[in-house]
C-alpha atoms as a PDB file:
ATOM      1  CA  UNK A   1      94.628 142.273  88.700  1.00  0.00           C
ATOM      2  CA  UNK A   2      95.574 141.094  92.198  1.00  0.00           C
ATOM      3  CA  UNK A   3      94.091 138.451  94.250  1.00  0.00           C
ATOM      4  CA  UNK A   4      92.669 139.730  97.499  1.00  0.00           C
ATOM      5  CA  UNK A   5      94.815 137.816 100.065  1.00  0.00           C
ATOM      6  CA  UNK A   6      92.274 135.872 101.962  1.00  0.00           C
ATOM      7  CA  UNK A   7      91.751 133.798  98.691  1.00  0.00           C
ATOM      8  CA  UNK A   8      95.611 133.523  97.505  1.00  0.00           C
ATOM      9  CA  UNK A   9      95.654 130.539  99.876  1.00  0.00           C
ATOM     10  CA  UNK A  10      92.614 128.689  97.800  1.00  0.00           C
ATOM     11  CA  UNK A  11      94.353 129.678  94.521  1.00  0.00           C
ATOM     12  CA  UNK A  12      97.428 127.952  95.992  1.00  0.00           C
ATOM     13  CA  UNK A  13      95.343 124.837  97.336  1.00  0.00           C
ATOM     14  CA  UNK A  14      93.524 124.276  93.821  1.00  0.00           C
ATOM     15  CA  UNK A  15      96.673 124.903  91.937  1.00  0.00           C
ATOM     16  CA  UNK A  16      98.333 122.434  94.125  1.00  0.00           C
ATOM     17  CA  UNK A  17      95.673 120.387  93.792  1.00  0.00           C
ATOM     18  CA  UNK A  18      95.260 120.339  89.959  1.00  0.00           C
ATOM     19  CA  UNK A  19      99.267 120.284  90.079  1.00  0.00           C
ATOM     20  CA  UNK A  20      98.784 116.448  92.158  1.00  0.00           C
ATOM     21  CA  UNK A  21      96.088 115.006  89.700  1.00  0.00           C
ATOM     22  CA  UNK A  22      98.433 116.462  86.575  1.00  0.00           C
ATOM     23  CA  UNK A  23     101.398 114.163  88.087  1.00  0.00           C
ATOM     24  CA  UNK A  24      99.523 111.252  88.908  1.00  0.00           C
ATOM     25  CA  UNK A  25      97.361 111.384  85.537  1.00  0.00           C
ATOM     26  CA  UNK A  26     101.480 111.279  83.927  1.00  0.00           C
ATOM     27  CA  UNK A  27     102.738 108.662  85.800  1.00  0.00           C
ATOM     28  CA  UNK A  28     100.088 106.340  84.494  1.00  0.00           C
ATOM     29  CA  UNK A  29      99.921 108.149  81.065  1.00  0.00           C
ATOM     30  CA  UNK A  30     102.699 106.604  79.980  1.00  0.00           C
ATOM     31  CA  UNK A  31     102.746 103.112  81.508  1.00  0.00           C
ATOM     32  CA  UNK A  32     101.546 101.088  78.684  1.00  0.00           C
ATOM     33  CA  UNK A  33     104.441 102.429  76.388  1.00  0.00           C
ATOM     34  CA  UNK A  34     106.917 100.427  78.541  1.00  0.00           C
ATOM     35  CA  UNK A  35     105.858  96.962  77.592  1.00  0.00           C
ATOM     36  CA  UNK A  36     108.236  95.078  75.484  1.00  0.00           C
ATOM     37  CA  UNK A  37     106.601  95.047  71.960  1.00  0.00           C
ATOM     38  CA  UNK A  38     107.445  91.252  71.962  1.00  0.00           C
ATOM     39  CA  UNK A  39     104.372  90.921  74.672  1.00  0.00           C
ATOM     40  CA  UNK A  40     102.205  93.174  71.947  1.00  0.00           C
ATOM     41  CA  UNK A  41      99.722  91.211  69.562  1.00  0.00           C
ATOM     42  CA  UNK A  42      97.816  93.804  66.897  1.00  0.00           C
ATOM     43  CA  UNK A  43      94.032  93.575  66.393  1.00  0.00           C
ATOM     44  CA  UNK A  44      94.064  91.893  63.207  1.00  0.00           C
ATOM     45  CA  UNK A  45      96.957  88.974  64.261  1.00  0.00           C
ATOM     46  CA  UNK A  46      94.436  88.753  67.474  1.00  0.00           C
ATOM     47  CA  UNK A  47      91.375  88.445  65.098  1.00  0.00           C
ATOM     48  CA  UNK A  48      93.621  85.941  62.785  1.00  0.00           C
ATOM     49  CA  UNK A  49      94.193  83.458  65.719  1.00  0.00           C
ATOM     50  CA  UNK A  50      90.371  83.904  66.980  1.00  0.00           C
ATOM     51  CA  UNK A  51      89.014  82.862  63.816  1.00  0.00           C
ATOM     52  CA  UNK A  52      91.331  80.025  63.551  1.00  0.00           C
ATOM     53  CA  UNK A  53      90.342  76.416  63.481  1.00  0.00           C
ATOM     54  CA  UNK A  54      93.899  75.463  64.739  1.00  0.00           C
ATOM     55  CA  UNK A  55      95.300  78.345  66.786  1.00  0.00           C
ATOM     56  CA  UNK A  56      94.976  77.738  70.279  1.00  0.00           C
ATOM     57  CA  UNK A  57      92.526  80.334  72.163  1.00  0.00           C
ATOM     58  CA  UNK A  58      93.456  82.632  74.436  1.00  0.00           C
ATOM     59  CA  UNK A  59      91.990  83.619  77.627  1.00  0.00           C
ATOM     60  CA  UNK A  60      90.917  87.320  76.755  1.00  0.00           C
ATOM     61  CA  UNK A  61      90.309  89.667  80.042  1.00  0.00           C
ATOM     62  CA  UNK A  62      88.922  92.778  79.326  1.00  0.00           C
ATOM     63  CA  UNK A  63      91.012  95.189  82.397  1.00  0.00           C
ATOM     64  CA  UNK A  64      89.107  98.437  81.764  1.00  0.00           C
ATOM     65  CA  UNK A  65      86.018 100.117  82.759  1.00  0.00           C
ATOM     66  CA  UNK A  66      82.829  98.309  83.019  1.00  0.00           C
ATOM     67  CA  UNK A  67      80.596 100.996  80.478  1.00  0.00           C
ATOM     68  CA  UNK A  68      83.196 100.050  78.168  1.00  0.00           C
ATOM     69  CA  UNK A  69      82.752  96.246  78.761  1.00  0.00           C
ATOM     70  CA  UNK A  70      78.597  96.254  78.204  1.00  0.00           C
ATOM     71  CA  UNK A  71      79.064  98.539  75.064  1.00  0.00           C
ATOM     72  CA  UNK A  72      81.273  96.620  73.389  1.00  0.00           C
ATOM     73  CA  UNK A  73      83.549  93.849  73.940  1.00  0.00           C
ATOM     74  CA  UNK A  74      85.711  90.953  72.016  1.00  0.00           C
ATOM     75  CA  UNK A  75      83.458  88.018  71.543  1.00  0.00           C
ATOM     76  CA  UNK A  76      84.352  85.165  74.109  1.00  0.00           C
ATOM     77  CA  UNK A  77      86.257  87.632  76.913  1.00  0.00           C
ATOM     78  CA  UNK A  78      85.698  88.681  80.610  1.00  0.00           C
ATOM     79  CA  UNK A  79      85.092  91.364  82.107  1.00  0.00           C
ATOM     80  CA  UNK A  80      87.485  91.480  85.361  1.00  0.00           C
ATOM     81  CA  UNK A  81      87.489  95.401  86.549  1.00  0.00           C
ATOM     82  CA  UNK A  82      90.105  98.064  85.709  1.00  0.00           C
ATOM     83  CA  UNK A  83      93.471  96.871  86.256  1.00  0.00           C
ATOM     84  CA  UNK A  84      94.487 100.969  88.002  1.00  0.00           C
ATOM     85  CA  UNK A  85      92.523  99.411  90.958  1.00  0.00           C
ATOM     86  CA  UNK A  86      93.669  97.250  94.098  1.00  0.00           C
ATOM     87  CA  UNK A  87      90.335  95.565  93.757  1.00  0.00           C
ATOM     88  CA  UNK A  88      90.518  94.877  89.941  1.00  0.00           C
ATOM     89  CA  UNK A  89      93.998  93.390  90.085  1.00  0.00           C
ATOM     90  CA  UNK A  90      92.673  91.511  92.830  1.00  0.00           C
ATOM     91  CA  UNK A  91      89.892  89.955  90.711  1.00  0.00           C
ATOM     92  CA  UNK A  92      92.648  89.462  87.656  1.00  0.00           C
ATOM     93  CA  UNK A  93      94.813  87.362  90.139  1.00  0.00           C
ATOM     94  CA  UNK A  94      91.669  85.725  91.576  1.00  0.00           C
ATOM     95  CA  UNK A  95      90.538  84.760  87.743  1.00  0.00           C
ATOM     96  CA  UNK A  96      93.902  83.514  87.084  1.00  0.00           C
ATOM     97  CA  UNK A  97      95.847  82.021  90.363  1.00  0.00           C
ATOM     98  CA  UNK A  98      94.888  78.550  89.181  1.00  0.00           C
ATOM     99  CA  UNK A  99      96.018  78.389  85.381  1.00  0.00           C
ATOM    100  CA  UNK A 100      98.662  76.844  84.103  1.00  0.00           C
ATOM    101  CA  UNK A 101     101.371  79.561  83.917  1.00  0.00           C
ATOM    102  CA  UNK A 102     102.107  78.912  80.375  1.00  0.00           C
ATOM    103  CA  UNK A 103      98.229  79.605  79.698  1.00  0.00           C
ATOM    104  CA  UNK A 104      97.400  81.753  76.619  1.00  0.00           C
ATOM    105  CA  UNK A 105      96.552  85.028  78.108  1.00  0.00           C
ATOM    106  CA  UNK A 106      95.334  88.284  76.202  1.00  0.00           C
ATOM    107  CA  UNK A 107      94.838  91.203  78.033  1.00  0.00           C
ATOM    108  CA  UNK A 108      92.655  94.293  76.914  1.00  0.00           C
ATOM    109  CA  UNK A 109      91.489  97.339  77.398  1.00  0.00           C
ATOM    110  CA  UNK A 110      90.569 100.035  74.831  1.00  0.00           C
ATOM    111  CA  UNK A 111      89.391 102.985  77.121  1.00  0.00           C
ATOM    112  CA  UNK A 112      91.585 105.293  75.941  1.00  0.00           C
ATOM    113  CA  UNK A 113      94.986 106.349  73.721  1.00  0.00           C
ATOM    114  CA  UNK A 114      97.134 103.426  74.416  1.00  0.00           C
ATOM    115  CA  UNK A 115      99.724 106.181  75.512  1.00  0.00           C
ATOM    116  CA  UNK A 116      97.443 107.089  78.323  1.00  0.00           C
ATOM    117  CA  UNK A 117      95.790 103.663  79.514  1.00  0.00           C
ATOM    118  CA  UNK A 118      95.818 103.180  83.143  1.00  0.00           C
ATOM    119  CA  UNK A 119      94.942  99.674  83.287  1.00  0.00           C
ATOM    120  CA  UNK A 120      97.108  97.829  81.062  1.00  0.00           C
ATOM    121  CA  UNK A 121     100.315  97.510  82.898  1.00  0.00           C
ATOM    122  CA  UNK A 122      99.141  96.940  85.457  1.00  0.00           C
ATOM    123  CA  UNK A 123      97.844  94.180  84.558  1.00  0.00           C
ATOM    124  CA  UNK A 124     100.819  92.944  82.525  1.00  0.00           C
ATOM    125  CA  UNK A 125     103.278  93.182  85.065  1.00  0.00           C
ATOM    126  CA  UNK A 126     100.599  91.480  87.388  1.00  0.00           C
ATOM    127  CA  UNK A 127     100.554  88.330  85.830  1.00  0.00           C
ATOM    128  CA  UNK A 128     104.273  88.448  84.913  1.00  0.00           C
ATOM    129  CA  UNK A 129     104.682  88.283  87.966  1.00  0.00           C
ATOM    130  CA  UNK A 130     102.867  85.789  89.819  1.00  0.00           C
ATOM    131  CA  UNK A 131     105.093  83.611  86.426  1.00  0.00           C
ATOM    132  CA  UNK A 132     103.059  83.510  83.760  1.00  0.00           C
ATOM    133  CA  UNK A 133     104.947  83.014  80.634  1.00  0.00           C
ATOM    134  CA  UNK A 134     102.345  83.434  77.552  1.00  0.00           C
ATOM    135  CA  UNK A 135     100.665  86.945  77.849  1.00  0.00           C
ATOM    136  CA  UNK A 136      99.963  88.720  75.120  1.00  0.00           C
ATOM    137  CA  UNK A 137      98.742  92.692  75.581  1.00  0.00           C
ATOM    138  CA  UNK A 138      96.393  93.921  72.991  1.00  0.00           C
ATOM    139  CA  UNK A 139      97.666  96.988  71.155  1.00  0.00           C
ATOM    140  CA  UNK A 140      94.966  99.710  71.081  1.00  0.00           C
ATOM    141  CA  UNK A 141      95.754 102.755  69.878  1.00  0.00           C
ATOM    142  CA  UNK A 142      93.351 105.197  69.646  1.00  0.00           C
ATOM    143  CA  UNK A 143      90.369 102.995  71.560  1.00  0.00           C
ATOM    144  CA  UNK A 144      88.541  99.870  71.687  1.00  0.00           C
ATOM    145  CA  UNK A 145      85.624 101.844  69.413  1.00  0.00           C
ATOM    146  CA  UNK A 146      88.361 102.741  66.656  1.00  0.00           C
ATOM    147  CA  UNK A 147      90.895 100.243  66.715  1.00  0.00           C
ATOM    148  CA  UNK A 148      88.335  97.133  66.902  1.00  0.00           C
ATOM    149  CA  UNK A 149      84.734  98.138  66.643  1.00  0.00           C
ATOM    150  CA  UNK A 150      85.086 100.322  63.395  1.00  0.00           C
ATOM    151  CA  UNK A 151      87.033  97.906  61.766  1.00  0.00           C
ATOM    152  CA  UNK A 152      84.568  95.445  61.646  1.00  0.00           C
ATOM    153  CA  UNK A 153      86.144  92.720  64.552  1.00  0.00           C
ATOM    154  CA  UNK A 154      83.828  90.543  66.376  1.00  0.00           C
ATOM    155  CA  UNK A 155      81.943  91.650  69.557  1.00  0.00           C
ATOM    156  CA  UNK A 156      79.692  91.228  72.147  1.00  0.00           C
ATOM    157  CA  UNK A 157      77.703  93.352  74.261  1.00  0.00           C
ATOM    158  CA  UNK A 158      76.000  93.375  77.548  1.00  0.00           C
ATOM    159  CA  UNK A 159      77.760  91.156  80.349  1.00  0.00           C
END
């Protein structure tokens, strides 16, 4: 079956169009798989030095989406805004521009397959580099639901 040509220029527009977001959506999908696994902490080393009397506590920003945030978050964190955004890397540098730059820093966000996280380098390379030395990324796998939640970790919900 043949397009009528007075709609073969939509067809191209949407396929174009679907063709942009399918680009876009990769060059993010694969962002968190470049960060050193030396900046990585697991759930369960994270939970280890949280419930530790002697283990010094980090700062934890959640980087993700909001809904996400009021669901369900790690006990003790903050909520700064998805790290994909000017204005939530904004509020991450805000939140952090007067810290010591070897300040304990975990970053998080769980909205997603770790493979196709928006947020987290972002944020990683954000902090790196206005210099800070002592960031830790929070490897989530699957999501925040699975990888923490299910398992049992502390959280919070509600702002």
């Amino acid at each position: 079956m043949s397009l009528p040509i007075k709609f073969r220029p939509l067809l191209f527009v949407l396929i174009f169009g679907i063709a942009a977001v399918a680009l876009t959506s990769l060059g993010f999908a694969y962002q968190a798989s470049l960060i050193p696994a030396s900046r990585l902490i697991n759930p369960d080393e994270l939970v280890k030095i949280l419930q530790s009397a002697k283990s010094e506590k980090p700062l934890m920003i959640q980087v993700g989406s909001h809904v996400l945030y009021t669901q369900a978050h790690i006990q003790g964190s903050e909520y700064i805004g998805p790290a994909s955004s000017e204005t939530g890397l904004q509020s991450l540098r805000k939140r952090v521009e007067s810290l010591p730059r070897n300040r304990f820093i975990v970053l998080y966000c769980g909205c997603c397959p770790w493979s196709h996280c928006p947020n987290i380098k972002p944020a990683d390379d954000a902090l790196h580099a206005m210099g800070f030395t002592n960031v830790k990324v929070l490897y989530i796998a699957s999501n925040f639901g699975a990888d923490w939640v299910d398992k049992g970790y502390p959280v919070a919900k509600g702002d």
